[in-house]
C-alpha atoms as a PDB file:
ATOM      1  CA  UNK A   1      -5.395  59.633  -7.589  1.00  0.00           C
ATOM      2  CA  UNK A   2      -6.915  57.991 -11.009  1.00  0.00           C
ATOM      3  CA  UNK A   3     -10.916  57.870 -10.871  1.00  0.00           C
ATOM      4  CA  UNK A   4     -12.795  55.124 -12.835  1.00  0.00           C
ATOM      5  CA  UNK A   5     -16.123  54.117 -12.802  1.00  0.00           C
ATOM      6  CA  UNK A   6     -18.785  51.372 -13.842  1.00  0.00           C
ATOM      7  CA  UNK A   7     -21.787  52.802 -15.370  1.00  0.00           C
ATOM      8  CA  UNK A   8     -22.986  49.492 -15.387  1.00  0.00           C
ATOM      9  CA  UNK A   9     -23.107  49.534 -11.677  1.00  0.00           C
ATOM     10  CA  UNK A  10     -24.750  52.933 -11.260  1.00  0.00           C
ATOM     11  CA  UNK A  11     -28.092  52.734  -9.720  1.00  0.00           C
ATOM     12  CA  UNK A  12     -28.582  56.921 -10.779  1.00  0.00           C
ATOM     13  CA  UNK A  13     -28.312  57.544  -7.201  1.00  0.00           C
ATOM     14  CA  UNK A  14     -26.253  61.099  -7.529  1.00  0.00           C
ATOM     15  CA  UNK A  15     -24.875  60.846  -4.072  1.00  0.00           C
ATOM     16  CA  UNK A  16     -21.435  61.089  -6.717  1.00  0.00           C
ATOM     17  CA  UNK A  17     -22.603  64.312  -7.716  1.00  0.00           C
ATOM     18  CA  UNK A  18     -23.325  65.407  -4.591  1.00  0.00           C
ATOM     19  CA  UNK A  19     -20.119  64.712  -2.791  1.00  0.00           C
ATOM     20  CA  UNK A  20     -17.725  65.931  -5.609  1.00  0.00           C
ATOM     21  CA  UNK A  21     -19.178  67.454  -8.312  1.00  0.00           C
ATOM     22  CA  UNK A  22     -15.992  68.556  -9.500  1.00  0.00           C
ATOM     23  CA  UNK A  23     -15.272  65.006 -10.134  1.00  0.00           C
ATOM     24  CA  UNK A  24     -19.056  63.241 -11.494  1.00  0.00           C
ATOM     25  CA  UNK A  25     -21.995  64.478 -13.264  1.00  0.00           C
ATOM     26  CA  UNK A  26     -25.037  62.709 -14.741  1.00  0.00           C
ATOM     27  CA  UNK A  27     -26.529  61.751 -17.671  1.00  0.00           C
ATOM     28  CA  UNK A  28     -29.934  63.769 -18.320  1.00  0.00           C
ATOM     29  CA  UNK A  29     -31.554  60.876 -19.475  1.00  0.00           C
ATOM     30  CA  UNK A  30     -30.868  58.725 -17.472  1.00  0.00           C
ATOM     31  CA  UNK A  31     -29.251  59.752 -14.681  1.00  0.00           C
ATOM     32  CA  UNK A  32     -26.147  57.599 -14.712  1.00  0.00           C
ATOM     33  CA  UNK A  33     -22.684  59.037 -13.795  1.00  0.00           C
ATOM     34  CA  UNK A  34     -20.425  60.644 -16.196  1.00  0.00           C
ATOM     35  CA  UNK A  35     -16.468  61.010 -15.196  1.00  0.00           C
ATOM     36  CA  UNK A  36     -15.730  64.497 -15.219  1.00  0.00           C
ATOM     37  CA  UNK A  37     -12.024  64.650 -13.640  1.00  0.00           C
ATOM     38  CA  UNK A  38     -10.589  60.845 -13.691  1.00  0.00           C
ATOM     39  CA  UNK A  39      -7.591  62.640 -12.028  1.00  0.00           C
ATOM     40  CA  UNK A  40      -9.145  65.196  -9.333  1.00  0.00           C
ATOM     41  CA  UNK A  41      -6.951  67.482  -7.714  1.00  0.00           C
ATOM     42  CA  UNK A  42      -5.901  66.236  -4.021  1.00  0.00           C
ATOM     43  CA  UNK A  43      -7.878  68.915  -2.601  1.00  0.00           C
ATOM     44  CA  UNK A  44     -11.092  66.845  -3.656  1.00  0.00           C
ATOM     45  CA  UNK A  45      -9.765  63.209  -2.695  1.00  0.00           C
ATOM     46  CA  UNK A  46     -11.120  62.937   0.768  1.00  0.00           C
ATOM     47  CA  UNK A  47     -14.682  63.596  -0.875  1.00  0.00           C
ATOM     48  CA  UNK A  48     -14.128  60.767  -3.350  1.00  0.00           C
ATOM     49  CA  UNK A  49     -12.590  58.144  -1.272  1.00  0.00           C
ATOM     50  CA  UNK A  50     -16.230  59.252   1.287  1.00  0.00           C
ATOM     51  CA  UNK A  51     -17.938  58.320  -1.801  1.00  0.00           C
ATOM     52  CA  UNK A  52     -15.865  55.020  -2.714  1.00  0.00           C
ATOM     53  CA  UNK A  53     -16.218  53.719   0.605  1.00  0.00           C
ATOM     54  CA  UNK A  54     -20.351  54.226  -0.105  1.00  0.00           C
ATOM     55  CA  UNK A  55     -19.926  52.664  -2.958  1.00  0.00           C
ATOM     56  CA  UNK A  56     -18.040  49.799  -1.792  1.00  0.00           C
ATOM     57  CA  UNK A  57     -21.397  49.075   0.343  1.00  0.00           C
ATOM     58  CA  UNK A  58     -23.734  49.889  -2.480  1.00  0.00           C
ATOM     59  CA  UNK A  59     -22.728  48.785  -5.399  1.00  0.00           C
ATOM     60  CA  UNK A  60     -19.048  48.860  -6.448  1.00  0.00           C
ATOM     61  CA  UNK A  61     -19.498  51.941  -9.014  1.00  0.00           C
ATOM     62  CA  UNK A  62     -15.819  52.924  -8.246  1.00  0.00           C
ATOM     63  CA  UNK A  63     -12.730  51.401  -9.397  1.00  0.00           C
ATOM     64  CA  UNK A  64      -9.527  51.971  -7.829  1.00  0.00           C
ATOM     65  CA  UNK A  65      -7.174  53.389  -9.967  1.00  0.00           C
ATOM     66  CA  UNK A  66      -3.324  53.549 -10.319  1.00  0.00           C
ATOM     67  CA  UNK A  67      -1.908  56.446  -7.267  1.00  0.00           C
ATOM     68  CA  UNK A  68       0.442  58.244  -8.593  1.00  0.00           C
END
């Protein structure tokens, strides 16, 4: 799995965060995400395909990347 993600898009929410923290952080300023892991280990790819599929309501933060 290959993580990408629009800070442009990113309302500073942290639900990311919150779901896989292994995989997002935020900006202290601001509170927009930060890519920690753009290729997470499969153990952690059910909790960021949860947090795509919010995203894909909210506000399209995620981009699908190329599966390996």
């Amino acid at each position: 799995m290959k993580v990408n993600v629009d800070q442009g898009r990113c309302c500073g929410a942290g639900q990311c965060v919150l779901i896989a923290p292994e995989v997002f952080d935020q900006r202290d300023d601001d509170g927009i995400v930060t890519l920690l892991e753009p290729s997470p280990a499969a153990d952690v790819h059910a909790a960021v395909r949860g947090q795509e599929d919010a995203d894909q309501q909210e506000n399209q933060l995620l981009r699908p990347g190329p599966v390996p």
